[in-house]
Structures are given as C-alpha cells and as structure tokens.
PDB file of N, CA and C in Angstrom:
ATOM      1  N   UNK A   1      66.902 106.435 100.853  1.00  0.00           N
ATOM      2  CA  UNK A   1      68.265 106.025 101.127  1.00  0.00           C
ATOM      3  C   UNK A   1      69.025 105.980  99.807  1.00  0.00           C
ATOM      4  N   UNK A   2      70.265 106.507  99.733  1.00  0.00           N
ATOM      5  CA  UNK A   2      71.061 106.577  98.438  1.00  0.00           C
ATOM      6  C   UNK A   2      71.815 105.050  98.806  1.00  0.00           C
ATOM      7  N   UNK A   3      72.728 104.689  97.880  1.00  0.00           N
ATOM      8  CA  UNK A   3      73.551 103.672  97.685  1.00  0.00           C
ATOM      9  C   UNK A   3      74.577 103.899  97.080  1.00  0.00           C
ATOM     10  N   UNK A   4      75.801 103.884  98.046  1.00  0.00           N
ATOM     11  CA  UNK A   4      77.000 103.878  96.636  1.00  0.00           C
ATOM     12  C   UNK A   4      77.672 103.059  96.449  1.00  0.00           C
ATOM     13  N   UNK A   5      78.216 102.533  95.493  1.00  0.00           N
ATOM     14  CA  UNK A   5      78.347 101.199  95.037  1.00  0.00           C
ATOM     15  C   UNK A   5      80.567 101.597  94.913  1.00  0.00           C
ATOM     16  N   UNK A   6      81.293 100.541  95.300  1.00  0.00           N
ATOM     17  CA  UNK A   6      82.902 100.860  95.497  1.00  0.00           C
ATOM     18  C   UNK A   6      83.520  99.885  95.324  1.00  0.00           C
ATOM     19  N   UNK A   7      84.337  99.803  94.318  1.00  0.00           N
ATOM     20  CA  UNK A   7      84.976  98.765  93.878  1.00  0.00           C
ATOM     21  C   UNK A   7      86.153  98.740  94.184  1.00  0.00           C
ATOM     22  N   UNK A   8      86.829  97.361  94.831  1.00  0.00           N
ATOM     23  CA  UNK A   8      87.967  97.173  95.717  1.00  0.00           C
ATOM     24  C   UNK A   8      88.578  96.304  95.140  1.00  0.00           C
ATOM     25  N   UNK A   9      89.441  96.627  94.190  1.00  0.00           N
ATOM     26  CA  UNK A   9      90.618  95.695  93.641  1.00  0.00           C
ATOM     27  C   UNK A   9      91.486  94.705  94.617  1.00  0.00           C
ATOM     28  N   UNK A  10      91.819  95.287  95.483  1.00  0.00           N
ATOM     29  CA  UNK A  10      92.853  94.819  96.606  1.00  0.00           C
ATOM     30  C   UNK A  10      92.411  94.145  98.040  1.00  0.00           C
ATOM     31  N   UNK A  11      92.223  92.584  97.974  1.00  0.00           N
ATOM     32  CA  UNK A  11      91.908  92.450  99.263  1.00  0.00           C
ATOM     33  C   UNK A  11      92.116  92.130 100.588  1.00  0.00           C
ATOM     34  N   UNK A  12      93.496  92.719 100.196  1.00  0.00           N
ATOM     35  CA  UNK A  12      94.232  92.914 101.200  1.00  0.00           C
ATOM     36  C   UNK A  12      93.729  93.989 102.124  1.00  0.00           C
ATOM     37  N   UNK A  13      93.428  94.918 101.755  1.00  0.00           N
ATOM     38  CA  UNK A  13      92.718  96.398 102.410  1.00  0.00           C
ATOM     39  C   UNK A  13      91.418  96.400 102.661  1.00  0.00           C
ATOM     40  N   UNK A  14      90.395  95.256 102.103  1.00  0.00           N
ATOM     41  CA  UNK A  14      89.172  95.283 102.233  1.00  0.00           C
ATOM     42  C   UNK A  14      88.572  95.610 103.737  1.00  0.00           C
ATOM     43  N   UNK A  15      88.641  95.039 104.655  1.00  0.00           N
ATOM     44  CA  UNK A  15      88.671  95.072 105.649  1.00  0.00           C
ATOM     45  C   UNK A  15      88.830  96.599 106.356  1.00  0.00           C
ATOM     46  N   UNK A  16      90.249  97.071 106.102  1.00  0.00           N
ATOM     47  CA  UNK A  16      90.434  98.114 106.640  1.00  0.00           C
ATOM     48  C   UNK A  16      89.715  99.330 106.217  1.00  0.00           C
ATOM     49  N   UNK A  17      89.122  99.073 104.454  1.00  0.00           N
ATOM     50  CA  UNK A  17      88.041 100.382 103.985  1.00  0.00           C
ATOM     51  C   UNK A  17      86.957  99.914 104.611  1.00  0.00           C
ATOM     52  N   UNK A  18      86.729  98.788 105.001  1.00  0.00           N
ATOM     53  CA  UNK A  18      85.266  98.185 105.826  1.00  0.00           C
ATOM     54  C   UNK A  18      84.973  99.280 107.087  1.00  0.00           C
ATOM     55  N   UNK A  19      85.771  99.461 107.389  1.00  0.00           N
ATOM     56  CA  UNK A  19      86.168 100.068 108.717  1.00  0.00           C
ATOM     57  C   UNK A  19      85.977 101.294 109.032  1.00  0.00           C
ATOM     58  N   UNK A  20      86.335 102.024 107.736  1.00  0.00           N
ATOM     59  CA  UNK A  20      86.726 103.151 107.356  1.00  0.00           C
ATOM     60  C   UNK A  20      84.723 103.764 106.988  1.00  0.00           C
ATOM     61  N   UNK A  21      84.709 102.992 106.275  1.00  0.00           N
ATOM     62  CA  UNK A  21      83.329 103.364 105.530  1.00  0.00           C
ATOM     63  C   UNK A  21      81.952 103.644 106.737  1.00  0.00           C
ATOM     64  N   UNK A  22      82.416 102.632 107.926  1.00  0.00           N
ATOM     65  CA  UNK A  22      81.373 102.247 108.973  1.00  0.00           C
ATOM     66  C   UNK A  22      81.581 103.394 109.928  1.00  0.00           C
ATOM     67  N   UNK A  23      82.690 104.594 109.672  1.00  0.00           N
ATOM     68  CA  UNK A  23      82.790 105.632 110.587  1.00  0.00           C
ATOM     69  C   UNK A  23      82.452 106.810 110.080  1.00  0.00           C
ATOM     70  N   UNK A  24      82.174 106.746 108.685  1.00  0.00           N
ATOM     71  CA  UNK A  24      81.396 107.856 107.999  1.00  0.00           C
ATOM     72  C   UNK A  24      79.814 108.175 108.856  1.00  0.00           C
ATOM     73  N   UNK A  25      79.454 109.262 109.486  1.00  0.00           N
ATOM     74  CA  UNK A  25      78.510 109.555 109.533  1.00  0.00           C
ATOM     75  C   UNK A  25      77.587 109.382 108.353  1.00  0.00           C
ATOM     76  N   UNK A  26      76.093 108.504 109.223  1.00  0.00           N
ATOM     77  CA  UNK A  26      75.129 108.535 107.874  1.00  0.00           C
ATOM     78  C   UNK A  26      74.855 107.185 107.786  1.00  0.00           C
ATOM     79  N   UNK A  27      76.255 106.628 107.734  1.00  0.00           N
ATOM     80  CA  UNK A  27      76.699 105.155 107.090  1.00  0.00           C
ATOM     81  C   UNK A  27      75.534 103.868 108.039  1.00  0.00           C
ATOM     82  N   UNK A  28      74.686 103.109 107.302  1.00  0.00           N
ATOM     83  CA  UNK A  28      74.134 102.452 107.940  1.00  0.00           C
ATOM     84  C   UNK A  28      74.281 100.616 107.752  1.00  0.00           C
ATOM     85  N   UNK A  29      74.773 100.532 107.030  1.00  0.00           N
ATOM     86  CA  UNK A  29      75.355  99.273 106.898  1.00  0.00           C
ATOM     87  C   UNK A  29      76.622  99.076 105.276  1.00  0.00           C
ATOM     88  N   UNK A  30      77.494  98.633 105.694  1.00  0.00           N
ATOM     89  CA  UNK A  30      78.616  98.226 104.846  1.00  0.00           C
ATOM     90  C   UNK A  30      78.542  96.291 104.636  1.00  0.00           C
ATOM     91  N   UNK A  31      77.947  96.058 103.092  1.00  0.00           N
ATOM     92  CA  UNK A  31      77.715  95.241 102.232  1.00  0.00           C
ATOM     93  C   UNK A  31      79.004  94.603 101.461  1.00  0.00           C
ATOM     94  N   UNK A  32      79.392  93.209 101.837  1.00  0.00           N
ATOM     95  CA  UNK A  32      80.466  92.664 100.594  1.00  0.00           C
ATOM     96  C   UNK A  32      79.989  92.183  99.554  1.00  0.00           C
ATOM     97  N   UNK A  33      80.261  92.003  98.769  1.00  0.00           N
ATOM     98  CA  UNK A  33      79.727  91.026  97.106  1.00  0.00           C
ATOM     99  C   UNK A  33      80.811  91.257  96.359  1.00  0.00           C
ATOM    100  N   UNK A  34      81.410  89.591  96.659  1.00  0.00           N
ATOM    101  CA  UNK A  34      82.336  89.228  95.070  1.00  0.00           C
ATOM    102  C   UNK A  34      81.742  89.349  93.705  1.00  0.00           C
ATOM    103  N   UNK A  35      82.300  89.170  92.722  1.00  0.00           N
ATOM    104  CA  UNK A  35      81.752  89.533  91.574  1.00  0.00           C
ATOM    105  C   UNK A  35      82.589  88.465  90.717  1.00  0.00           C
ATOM    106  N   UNK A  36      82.134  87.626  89.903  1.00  0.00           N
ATOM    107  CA  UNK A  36      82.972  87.136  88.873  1.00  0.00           C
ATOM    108  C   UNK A  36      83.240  87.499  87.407  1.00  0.00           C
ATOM    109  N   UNK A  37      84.288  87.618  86.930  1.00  0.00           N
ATOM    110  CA  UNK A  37      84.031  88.099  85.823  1.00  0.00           C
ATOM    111  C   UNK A  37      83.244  86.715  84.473  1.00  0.00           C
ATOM    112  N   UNK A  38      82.648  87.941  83.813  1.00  0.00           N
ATOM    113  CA  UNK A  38      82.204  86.902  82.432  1.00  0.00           C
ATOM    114  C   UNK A  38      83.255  86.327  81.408  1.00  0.00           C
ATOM    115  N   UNK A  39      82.639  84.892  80.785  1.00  0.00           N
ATOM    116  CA  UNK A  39      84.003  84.142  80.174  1.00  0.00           C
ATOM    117  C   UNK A  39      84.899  85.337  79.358  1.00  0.00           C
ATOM    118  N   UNK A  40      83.913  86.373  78.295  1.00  0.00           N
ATOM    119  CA  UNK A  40      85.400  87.285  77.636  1.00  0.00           C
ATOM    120  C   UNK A  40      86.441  87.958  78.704  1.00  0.00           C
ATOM    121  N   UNK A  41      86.312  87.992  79.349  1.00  0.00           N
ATOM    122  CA  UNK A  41      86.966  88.827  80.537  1.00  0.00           C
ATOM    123  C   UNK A  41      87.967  87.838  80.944  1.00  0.00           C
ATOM    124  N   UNK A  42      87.509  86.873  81.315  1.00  0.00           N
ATOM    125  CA  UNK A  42      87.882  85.371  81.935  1.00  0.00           C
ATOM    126  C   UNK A  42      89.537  85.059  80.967  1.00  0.00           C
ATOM    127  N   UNK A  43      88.666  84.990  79.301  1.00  0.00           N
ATOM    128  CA  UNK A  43      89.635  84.618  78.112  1.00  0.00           C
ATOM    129  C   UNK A  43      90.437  86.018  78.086  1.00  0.00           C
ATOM    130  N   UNK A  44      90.165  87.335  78.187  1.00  0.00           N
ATOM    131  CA  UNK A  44      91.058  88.262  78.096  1.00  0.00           C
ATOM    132  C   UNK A  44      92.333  88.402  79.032  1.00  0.00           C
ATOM    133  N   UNK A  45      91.953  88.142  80.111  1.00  0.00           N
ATOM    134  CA  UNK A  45      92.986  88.186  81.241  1.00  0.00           C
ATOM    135  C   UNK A  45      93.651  86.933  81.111  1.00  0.00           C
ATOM    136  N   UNK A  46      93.983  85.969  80.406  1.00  0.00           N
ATOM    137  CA  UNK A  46      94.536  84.621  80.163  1.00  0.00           C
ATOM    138  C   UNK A  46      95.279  85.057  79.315  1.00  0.00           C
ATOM    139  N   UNK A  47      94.801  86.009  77.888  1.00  0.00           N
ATOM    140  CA  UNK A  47      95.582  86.296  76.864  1.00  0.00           C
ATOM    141  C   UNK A  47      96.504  87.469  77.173  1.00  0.00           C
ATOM    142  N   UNK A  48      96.101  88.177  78.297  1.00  0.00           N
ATOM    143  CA  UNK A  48      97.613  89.401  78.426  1.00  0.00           C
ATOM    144  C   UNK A  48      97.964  88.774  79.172  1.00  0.00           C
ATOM    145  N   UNK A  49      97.822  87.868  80.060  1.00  0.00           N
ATOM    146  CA  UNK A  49      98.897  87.384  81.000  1.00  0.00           C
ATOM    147  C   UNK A  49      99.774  85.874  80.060  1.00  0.00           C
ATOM    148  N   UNK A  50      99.622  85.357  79.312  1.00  0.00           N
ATOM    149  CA  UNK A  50     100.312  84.772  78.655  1.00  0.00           C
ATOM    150  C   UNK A  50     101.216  85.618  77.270  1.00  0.00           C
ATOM    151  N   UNK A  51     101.333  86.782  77.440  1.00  0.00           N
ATOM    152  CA  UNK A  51     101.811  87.740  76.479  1.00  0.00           C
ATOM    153  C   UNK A  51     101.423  87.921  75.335  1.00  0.00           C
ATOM    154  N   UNK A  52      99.671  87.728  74.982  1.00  0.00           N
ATOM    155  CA  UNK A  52      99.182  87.720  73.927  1.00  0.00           C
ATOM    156  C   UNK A  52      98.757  88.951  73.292  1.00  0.00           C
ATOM    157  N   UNK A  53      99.178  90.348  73.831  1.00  0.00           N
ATOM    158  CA  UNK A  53      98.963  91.436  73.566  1.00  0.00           C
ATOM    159  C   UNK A  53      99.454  92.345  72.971  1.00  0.00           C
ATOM    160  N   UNK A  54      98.819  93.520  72.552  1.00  0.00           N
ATOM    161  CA  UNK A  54      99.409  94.606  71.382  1.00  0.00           C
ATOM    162  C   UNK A  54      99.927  95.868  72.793  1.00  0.00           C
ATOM    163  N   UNK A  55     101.150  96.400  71.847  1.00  0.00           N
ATOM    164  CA  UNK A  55     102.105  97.087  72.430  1.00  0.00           C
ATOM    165  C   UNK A  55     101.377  98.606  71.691  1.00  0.00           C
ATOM    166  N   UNK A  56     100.819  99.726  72.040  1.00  0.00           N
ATOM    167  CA  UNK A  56     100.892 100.448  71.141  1.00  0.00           C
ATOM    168  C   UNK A  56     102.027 101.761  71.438  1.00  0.00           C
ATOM    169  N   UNK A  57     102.246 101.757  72.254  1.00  0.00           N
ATOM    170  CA  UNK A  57     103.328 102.456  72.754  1.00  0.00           C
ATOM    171  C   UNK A  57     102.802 104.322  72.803  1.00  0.00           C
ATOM    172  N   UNK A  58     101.530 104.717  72.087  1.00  0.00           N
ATOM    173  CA  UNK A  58     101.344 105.751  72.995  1.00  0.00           C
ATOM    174  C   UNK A  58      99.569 106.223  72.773  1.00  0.00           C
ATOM    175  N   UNK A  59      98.787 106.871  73.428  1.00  0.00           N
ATOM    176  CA  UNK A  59      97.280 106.481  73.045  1.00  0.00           C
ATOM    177  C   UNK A  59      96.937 106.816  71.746  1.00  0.00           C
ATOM    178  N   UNK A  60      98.234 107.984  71.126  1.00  0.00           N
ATOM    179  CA  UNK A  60      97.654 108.321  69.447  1.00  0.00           C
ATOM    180  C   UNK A  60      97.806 106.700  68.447  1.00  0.00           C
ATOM    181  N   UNK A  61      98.784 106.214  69.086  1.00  0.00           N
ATOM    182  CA  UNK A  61      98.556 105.239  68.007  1.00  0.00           C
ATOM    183  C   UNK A  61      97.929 104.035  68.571  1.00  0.00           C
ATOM    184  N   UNK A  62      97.217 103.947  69.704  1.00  0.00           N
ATOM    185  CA  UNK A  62      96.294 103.880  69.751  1.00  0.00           C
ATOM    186  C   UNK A  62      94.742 103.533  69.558  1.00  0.00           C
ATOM    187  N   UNK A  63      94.974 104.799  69.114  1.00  0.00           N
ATOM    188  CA  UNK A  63      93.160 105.547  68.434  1.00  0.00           C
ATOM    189  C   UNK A  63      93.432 104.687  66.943  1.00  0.00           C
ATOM    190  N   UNK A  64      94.634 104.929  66.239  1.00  0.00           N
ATOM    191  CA  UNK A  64      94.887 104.665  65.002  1.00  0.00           C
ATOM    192  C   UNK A  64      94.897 102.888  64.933  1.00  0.00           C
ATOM    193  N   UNK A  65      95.054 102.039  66.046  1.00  0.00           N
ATOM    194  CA  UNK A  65      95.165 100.757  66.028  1.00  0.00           C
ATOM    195  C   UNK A  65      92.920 100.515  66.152  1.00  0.00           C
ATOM    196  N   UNK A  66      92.632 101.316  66.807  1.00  0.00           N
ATOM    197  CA  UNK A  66      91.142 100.867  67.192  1.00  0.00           C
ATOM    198  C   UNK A  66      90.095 101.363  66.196  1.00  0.00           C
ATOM    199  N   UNK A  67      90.832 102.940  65.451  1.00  0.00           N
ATOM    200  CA  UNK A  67      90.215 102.957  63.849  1.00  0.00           C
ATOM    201  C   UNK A  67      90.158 101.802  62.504  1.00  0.00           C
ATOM    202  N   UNK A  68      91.305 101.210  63.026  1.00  0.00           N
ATOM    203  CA  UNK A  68      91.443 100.065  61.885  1.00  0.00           C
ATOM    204  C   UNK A  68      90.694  98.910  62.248  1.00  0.00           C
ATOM    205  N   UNK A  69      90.673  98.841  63.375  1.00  0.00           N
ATOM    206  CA  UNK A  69      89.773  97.682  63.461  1.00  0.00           C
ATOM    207  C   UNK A  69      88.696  97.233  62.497  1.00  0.00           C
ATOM    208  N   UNK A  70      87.683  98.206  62.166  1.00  0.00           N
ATOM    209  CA  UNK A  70      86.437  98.224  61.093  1.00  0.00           C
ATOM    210  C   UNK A  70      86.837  97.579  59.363  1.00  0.00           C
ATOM    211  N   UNK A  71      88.364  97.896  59.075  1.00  0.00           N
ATOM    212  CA  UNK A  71      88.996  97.191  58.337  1.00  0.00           C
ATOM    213  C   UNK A  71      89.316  95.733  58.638  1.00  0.00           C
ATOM    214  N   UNK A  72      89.479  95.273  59.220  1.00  0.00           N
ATOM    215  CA  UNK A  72      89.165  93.412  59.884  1.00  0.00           C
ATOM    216  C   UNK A  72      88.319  92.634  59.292  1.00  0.00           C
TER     217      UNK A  72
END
C-alpha cells in the first residue's frame, strides 16, 4: 500500500477534499492529523505578524540579504 501524505492549509475546505479524496478509485481510507507547529515557527509567525520583518523587495536581493548572513 502506498501513502500520500496532503497538506491542507484551509479548513474551511477540509471536509469537502475529504470527500473528494474518498471518490478516487483505489482510495481506502482518508486520515485527519493536526499538526502543531514547533516553538521557532510558533516565535516566527508572532514576529511577521507583529511587523517584525525584512522587506527585500525582489528574490535577487534576496539571495544577497541570505549571503550576508555568514557575516553576522
């Protein structure tokens, strides 16, 4: 038996891909599991949602903000 594993941001729709998934031929059982995130994740999403974040305005600069890092 394979397993594929589908991550559902929105759970508002959960339900309705529930649904969806259980009419796939093959399909032998459809599994929920929340997931919590770990504390950095926890502290990251606190710090962009309180506007604690870098603007880089396009991915070249970017690359050039995540090269410097090693300079830190």
């Amino acid at each position: 038996m394979t397993e594929l594993i589908v991550s559902i941001d929105d759970s508002y729709t959960l339900s309705d891909i529930r649904k969806a998934i259980k009419m796939i031929r093959g399909v032998v059982s459809v599994k929920g599991k929340k997931s919590t995130p770990n504390a950095k994740t926890v502290a990251a999403i606190k710090e962009a949602r309180a506007g604690k974040s870098i603007y880089c305005g396009s991915f070249e600069n970017y690359k050039r903000m995540v090269a410097n890092l090693d300079d830190v």
